[in-house]
C-alpha atoms as a PDB file:
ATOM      1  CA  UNK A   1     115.340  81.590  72.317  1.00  0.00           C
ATOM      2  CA  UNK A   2     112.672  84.042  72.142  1.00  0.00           C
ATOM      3  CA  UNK A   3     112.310  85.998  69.039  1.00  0.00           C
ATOM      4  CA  UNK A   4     112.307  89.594  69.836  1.00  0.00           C
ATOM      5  CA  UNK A   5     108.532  89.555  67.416  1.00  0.00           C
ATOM      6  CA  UNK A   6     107.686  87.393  70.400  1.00  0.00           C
ATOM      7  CA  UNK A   7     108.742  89.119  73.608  1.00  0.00           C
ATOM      8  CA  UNK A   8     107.067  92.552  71.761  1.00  0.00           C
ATOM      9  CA  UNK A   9     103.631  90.781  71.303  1.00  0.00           C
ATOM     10  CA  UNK A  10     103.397  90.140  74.627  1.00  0.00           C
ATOM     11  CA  UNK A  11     104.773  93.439  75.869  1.00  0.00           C
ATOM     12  CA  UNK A  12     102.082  94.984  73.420  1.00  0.00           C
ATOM     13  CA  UNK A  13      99.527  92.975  74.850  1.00  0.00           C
ATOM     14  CA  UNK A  14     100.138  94.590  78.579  1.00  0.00           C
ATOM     15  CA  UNK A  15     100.522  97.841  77.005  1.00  0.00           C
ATOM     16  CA  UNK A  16      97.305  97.559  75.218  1.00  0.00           C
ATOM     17  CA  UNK A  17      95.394  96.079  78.380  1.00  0.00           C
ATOM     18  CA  UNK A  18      95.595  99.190  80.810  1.00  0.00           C
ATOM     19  CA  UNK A  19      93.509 101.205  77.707  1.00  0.00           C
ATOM     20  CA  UNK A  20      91.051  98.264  77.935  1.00  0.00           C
ATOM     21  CA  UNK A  21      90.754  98.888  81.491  1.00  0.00           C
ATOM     22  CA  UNK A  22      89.927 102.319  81.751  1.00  0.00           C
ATOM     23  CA  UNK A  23      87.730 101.658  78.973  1.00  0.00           C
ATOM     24  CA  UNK A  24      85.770  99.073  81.182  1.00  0.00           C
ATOM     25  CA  UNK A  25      86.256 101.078  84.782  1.00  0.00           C
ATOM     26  CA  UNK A  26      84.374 104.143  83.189  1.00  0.00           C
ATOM     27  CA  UNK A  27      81.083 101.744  82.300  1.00  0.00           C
ATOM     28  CA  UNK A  28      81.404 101.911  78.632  1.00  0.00           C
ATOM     29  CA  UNK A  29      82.060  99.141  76.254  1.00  0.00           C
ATOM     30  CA  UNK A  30      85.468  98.820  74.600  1.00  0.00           C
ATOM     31  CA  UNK A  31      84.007 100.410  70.909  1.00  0.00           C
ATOM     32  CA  UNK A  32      82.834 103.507  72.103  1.00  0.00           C
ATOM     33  CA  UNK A  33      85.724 106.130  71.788  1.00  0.00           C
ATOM     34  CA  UNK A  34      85.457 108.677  74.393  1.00  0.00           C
ATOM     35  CA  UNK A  35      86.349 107.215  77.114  1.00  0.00           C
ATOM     36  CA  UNK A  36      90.162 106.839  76.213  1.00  0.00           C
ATOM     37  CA  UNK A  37      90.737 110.514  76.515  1.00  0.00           C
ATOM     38  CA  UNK A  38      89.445 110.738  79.767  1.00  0.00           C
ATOM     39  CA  UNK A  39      91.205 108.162  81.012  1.00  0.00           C
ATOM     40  CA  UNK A  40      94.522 108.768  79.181  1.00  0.00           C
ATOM     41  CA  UNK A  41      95.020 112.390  81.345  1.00  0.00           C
ATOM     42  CA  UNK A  42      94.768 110.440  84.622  1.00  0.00           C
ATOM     43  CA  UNK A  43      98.228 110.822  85.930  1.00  0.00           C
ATOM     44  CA  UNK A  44      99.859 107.414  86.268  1.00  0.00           C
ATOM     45  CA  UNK A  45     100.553 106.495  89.898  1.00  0.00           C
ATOM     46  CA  UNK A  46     104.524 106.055  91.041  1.00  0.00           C
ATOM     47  CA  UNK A  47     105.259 102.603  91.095  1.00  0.00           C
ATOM     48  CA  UNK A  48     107.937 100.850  92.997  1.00  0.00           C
ATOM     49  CA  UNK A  49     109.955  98.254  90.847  1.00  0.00           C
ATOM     50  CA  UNK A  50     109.573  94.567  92.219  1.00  0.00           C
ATOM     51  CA  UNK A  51     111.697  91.355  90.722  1.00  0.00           C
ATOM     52  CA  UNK A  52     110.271  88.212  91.522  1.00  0.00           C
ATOM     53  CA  UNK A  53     112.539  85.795  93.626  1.00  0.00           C
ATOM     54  CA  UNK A  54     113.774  84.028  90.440  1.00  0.00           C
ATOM     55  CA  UNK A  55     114.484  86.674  88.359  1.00  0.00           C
ATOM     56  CA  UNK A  56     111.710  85.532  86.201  1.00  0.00           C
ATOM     57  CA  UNK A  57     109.281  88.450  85.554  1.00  0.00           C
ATOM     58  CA  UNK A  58     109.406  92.221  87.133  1.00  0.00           C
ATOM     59  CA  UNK A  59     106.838  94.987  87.613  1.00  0.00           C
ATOM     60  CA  UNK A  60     106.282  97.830  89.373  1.00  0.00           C
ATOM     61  CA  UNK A  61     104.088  98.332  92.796  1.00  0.00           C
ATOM     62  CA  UNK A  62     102.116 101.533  93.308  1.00  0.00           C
ATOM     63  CA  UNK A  63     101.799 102.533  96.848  1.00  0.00           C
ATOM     64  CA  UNK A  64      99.277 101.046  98.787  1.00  0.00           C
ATOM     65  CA  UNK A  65      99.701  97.647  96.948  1.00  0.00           C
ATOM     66  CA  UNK A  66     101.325  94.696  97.563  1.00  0.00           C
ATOM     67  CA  UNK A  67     102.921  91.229  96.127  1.00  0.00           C
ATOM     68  CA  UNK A  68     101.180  88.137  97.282  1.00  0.00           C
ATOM     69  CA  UNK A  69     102.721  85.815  94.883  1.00  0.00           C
ATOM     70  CA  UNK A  70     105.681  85.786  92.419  1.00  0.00           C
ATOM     71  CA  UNK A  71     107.476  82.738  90.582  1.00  0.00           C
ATOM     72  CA  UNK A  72     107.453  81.162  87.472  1.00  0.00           C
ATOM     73  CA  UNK A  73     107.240  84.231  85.342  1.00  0.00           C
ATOM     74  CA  UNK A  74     103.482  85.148  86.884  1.00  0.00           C
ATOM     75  CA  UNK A  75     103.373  87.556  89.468  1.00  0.00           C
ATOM     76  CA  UNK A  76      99.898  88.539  91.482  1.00  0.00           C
ATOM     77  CA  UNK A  77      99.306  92.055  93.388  1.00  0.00           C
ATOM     78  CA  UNK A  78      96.407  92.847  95.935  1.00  0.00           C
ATOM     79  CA  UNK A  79      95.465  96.491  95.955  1.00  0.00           C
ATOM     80  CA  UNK A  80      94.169  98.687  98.926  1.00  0.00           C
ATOM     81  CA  UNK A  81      90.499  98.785  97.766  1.00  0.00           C
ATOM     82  CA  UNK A  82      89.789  94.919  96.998  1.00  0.00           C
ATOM     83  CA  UNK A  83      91.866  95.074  93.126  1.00  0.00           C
ATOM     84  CA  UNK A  84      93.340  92.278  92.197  1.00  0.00           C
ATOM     85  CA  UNK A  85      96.115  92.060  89.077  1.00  0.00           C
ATOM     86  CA  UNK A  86      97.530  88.668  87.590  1.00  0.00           C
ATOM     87  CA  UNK A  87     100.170  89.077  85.178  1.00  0.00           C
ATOM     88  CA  UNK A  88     101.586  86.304  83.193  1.00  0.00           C
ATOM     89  CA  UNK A  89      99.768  83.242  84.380  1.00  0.00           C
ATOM     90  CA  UNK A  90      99.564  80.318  82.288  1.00  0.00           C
ATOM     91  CA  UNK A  91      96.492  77.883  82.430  1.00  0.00           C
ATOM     92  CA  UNK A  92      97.682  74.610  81.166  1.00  0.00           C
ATOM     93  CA  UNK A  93      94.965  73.120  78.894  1.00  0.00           C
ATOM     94  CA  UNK A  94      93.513  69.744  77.297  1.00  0.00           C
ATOM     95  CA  UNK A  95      92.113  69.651  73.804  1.00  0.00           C
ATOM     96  CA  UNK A  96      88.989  68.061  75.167  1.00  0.00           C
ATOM     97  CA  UNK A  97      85.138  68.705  76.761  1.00  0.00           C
ATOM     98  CA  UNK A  98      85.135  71.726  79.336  1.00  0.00           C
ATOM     99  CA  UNK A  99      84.102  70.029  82.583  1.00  0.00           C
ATOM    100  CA  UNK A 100      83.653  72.156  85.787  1.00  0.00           C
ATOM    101  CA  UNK A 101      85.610  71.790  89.025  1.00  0.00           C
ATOM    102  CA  UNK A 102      87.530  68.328  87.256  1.00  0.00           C
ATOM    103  CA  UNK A 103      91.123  68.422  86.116  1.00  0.00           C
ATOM    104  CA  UNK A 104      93.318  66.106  84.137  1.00  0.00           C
ATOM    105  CA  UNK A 105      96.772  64.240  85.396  1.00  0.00           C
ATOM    106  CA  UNK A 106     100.065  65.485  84.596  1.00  0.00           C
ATOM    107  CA  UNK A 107     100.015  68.988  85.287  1.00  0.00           C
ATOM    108  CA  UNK A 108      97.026  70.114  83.233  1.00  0.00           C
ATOM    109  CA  UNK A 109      94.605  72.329  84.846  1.00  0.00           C
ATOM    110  CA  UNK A 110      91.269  72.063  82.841  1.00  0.00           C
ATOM    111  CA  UNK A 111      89.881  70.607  80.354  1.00  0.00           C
ATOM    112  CA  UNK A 112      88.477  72.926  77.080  1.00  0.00           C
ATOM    113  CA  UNK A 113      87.895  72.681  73.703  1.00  0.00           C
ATOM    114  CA  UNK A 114      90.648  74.485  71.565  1.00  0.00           C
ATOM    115  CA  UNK A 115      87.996  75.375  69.009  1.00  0.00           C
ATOM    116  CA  UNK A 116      86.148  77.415  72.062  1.00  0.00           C
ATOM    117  CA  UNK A 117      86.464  81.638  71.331  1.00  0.00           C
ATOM    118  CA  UNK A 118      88.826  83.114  73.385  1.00  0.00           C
ATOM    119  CA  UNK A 119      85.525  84.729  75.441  1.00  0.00           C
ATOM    120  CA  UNK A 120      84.176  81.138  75.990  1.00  0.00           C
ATOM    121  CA  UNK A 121      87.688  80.240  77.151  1.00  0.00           C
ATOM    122  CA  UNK A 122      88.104  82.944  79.794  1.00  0.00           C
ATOM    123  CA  UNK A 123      84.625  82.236  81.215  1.00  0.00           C
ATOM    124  CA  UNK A 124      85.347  77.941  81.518  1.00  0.00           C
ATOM    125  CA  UNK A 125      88.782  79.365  83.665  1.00  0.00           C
ATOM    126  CA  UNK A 126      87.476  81.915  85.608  1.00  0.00           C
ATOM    127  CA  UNK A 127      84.671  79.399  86.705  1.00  0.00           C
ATOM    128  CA  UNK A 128      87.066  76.555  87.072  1.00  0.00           C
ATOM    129  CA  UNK A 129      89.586  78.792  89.182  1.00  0.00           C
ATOM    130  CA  UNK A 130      86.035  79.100  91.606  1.00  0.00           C
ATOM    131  CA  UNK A 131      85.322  75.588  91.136  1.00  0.00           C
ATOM    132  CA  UNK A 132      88.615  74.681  92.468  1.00  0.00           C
ATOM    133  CA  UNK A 133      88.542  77.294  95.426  1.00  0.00           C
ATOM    134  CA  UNK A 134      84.843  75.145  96.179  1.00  0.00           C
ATOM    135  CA  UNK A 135      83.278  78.568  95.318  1.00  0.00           C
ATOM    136  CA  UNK A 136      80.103  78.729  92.721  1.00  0.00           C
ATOM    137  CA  UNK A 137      81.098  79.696  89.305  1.00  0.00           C
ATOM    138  CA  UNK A 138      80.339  83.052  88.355  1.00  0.00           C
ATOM    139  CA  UNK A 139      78.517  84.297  85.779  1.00  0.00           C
ATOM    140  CA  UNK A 140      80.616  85.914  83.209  1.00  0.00           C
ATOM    141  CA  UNK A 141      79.266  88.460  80.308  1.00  0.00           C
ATOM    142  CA  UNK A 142      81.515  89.853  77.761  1.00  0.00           C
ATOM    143  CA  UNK A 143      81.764  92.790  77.279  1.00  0.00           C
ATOM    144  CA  UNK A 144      84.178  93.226  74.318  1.00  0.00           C
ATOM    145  CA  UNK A 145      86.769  91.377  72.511  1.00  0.00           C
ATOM    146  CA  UNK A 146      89.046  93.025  70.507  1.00  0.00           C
ATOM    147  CA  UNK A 147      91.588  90.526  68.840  1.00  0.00           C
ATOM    148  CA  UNK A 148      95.300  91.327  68.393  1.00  0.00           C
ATOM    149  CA  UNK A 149      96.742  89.945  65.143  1.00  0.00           C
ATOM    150  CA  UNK A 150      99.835  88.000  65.263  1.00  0.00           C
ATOM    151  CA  UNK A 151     101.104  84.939  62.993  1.00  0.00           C
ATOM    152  CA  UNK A 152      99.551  81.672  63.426  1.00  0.00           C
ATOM    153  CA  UNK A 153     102.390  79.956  64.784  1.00  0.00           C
ATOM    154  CA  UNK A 154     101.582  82.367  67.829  1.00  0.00           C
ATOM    155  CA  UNK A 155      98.673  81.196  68.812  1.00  0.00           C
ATOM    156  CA  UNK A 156      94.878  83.605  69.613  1.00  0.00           C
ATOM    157  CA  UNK A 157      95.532  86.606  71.370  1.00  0.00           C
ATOM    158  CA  UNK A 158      93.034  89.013  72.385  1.00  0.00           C
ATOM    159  CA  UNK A 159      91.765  92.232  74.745  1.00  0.00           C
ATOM    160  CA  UNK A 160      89.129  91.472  76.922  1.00  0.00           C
ATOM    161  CA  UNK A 161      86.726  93.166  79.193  1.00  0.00           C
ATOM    162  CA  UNK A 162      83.964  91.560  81.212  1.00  0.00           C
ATOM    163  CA  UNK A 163      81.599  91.623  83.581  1.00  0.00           C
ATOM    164  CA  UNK A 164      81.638  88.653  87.022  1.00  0.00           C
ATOM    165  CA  UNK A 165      79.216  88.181  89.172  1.00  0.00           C
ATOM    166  CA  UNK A 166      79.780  86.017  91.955  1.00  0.00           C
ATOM    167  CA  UNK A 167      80.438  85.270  95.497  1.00  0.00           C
ATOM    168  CA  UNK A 168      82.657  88.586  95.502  1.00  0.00           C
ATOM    169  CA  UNK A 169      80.128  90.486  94.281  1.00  0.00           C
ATOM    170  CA  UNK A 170      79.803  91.986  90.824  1.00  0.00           C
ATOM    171  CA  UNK A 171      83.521  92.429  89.361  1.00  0.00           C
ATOM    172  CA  UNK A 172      84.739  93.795  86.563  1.00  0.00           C
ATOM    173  CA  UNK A 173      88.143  92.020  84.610  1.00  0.00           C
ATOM    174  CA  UNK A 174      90.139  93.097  81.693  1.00  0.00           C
ATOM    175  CA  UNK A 175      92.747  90.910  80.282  1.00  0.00           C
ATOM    176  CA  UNK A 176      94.912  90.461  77.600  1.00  0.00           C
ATOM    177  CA  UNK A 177      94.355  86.469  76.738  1.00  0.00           C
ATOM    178  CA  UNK A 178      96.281  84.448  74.880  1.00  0.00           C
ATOM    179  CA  UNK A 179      95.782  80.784  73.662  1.00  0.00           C
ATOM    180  CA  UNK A 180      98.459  79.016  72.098  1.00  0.00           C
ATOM    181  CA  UNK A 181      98.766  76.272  69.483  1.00  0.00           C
ATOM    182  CA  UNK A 182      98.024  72.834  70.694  1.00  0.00           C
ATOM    183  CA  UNK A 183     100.644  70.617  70.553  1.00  0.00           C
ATOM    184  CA  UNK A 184     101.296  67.054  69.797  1.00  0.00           C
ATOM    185  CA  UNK A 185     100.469  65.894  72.927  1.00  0.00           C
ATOM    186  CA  UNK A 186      96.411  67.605  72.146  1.00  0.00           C
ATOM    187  CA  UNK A 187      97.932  70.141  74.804  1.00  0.00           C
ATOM    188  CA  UNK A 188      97.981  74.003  74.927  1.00  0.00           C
ATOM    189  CA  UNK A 189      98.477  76.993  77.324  1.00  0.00           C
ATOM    190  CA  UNK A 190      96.705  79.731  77.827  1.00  0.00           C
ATOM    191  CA  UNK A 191      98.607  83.276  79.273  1.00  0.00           C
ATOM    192  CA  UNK A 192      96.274  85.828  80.868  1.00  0.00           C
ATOM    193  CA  UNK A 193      97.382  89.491  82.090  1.00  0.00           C
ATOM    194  CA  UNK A 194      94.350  90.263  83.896  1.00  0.00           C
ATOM    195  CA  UNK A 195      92.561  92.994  86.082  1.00  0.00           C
ATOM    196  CA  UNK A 196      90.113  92.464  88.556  1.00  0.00           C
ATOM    197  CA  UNK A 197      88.388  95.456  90.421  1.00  0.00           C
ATOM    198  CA  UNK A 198      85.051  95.775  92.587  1.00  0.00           C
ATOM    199  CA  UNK A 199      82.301  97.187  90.259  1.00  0.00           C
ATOM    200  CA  UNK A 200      81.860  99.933  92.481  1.00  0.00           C
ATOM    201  CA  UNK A 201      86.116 101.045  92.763  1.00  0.00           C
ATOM    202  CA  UNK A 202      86.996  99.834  88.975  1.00  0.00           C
ATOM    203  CA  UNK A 203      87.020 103.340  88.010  1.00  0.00           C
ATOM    204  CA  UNK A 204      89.051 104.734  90.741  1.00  0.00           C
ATOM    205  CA  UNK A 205      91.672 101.255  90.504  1.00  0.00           C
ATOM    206  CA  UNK A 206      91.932 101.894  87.085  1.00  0.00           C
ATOM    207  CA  UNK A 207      95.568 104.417  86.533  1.00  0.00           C
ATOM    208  CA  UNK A 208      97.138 101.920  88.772  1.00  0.00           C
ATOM    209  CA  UNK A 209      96.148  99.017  87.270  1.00  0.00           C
ATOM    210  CA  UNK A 210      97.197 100.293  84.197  1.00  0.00           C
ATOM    211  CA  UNK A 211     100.822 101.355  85.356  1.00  0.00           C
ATOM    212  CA  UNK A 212     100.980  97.939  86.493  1.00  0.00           C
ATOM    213  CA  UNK A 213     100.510  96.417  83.234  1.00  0.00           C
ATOM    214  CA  UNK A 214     102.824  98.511  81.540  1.00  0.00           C
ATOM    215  CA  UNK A 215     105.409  97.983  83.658  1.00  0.00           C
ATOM    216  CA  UNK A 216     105.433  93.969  83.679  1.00  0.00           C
ATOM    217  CA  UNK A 217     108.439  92.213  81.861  1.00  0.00           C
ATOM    218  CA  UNK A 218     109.746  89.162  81.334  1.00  0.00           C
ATOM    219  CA  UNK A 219     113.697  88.085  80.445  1.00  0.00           C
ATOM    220  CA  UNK A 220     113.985  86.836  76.906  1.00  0.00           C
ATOM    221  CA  UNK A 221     115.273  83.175  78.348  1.00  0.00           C
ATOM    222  CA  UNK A 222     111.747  83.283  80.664  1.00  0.00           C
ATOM    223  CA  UNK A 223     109.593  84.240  77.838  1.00  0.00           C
ATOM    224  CA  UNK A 224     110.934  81.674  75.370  1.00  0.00           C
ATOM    225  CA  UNK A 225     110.114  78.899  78.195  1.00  0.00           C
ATOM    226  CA  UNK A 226     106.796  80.038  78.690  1.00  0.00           C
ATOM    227  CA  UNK A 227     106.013  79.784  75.260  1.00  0.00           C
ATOM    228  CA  UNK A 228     107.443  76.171  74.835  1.00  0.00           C
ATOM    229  CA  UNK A 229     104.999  73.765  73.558  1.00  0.00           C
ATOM    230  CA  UNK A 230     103.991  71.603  76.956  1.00  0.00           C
ATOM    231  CA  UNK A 231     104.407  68.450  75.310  1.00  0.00           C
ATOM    232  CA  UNK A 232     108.124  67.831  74.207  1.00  0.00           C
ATOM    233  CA  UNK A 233     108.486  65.977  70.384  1.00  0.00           C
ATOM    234  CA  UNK A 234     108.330  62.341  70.771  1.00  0.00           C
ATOM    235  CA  UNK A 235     112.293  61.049  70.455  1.00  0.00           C
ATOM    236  CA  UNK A 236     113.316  59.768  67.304  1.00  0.00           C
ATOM    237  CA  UNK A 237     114.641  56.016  67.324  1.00  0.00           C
ATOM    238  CA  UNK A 238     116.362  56.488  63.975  1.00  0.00           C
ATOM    239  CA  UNK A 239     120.109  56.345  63.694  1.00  0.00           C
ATOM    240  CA  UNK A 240     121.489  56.257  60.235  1.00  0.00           C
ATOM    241  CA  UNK A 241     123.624  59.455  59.096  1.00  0.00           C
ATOM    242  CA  UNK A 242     120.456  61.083  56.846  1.00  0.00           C
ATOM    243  CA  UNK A 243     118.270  60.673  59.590  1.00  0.00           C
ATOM    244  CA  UNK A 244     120.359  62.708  62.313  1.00  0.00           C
ATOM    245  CA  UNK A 245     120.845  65.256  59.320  1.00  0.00           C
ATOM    246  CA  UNK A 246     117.483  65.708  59.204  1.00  0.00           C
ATOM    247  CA  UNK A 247     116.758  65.221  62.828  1.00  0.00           C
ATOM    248  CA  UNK A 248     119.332  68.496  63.412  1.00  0.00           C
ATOM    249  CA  UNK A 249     117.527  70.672  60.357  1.00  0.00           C
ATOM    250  CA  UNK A 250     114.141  70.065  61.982  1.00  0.00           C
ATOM    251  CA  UNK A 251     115.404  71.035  65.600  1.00  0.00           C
ATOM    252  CA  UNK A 252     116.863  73.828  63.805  1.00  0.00           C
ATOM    253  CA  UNK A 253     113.646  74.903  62.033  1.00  0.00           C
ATOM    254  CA  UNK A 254     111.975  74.740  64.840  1.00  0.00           C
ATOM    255  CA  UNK A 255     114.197  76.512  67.588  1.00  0.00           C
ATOM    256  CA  UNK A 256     114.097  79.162  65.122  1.00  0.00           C
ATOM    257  CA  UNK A 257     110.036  79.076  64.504  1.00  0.00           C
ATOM    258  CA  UNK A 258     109.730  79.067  68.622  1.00  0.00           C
ATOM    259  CA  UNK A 259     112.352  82.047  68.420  1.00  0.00           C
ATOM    260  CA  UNK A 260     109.967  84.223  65.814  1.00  0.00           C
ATOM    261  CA  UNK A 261     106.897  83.336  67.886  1.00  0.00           C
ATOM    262  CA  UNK A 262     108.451  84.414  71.126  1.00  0.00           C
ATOM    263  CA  UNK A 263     109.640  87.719  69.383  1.00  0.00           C
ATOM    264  CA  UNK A 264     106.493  88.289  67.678  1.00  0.00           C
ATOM    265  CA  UNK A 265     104.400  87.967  70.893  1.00  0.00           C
ATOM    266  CA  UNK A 266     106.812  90.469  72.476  1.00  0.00           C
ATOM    267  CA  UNK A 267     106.233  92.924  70.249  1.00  0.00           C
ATOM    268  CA  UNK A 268     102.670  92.574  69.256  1.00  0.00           C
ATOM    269  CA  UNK A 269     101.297  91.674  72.821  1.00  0.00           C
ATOM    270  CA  UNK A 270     103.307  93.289  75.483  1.00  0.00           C
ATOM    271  CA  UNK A 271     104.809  96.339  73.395  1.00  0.00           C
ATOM    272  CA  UNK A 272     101.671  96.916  71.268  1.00  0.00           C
ATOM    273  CA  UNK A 273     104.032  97.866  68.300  1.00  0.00           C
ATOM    274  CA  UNK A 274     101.864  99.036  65.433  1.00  0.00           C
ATOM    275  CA  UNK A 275     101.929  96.874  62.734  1.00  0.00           C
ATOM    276  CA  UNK A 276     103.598  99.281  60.383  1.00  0.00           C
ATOM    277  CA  UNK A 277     106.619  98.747  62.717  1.00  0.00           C
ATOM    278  CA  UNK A 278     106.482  94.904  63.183  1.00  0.00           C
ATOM    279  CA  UNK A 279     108.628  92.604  61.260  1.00  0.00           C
ATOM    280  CA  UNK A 280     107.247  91.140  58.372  1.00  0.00           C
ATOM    281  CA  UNK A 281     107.249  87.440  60.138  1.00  0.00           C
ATOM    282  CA  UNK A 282     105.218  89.066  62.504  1.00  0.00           C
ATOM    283  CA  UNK A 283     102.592  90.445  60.200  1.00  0.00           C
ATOM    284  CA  UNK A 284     104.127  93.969  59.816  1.00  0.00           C
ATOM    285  CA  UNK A 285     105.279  95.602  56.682  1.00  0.00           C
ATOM    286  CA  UNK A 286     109.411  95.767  58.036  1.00  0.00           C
ATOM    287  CA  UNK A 287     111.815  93.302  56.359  1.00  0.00           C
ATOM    288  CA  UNK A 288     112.908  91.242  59.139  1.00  0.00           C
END
């Protein structure tokens, strides 16, 4: 299960992401103040709610926009004026050298080092999405990166805003990135809530895109999933009465480890709970 810390850190993260976005869309960077005022009084645009097919993730649709994809917990709009939104895909990753356009067996879309900063790490997937679309990879230039802080066992999470310049023409993104732990199989994901917009339109796309972003959810049982470690624990051949004891008390621990991380990146990431109001386990002040 999904800790509720977790399914609010993620929440927080979306919540957060639409302030990034205007941010970006007016041509400032992501430190300079003034432009969240501004962009806070733009009326939010009326959405229409959307569940994908399998129940796994909702969000609303402003007018003019549409659903091109949805399964799996990720869903994907197109707007009216060349916008694109992603929320909640996962890039499946190996501990290993970044190597354009290549991608290991198994399920695992790129190869990266962990070690890589969450910047670096955006820039080797947005190139290897192009690589794989047998586009050039764009150039990517970070703009800001403003970290959000969440336990360990969570994984790197982060606000992002950049600039893309590529076969579409120069692009501006903002996403809320997250890199999880790797796992025993040298295996991690990667989540990204992201914002695309022409250069020239960002600022106008921007009060829808960030209505979109607040409105995206994702059922506790979903969320939990997502968060999984890819690699299951190897199986244990061991079969005397003090090893199954112990064999239950670990699975125990560490359902309810996977259950705090899930809850923590609820509320940190996708309800942007300040930290005064998060649970101690998830670096607030509360008791849990």
């Amino acid at each position: 299960m999904l800790t509720t810390a977790q399914r609010n850190s993620l929440r927080r993260a979306i919540a957060i992401a639409p302030l990034a976005l205007a941010v970006f869309t007016s041509g400032c960077h992501a430190q300079q103040p003034a432009a969240a005022p501004a962009a806070s009084a733009t009326p939010a645009p009326q959405l229409q709610p959307y569940t994908a097919p399998d129940q796994s993730a909702s969000a609303g649709v402003p007018a003019g926009w549409k659903v091109t994809q949805a399964a799996q917990t990720a869903i994907q709009m197109a707007g009216p004026n060349g916008e694109t939104v992603f929320l909640g895909t996962t890039v499946i990753a190996k501990n290993a050298a970044f190597q354009l356009g290549t991608s290991p067996a198994n399920g695992i879309d790129i190869s990266m080092p962990y070690s890589a900063t969450l910047g670096q790490k955006l820039t080797m997937i947005v190139q290897q999405n192009a690589a794989k679309g047998g586009k050039p990879a764009p150039q990517i230039t970070i703009d800001s990166t403003t970290a959000l802080q969440l336990p360990a066992a969570v994984g790197q999470c982060a606000r992002i805003v950049a600039d893309a310049s590529g076969a579409q023409g120069a692009q501006k993104l903002m996403t809320v990135f997250c890199s999880l732990p790797v796992d025993s199989g040298g295996v991690y994901k990667n989540i990204l809530l992201l914002a695309q917009a022409p250069a020239a339109t960002a600022t106008a796309s921007a009060p829808a895109a960030h209505a979109i972003f607040s409105s995206y959810r994702i059922p506790a049982a979903w969320l939990q999933k997502k968060l999984a470690p890819f690699t299951a624990p190897p199986a244990s051949a061991a079969s005397t009465a003090a090893a199954v004891a112990a064999i239950n008390r670990s699975t125990m621990l560490g359902a309810a480890a996977v259950d705090n991380s899930a809850n923590c990146f609820d509320l940190s990431v996708l309800r942007e709970t300040p930290t005064y109001d998060l649970p101690r386990s998830c670096g607030g002040s509360k008791p849990d």
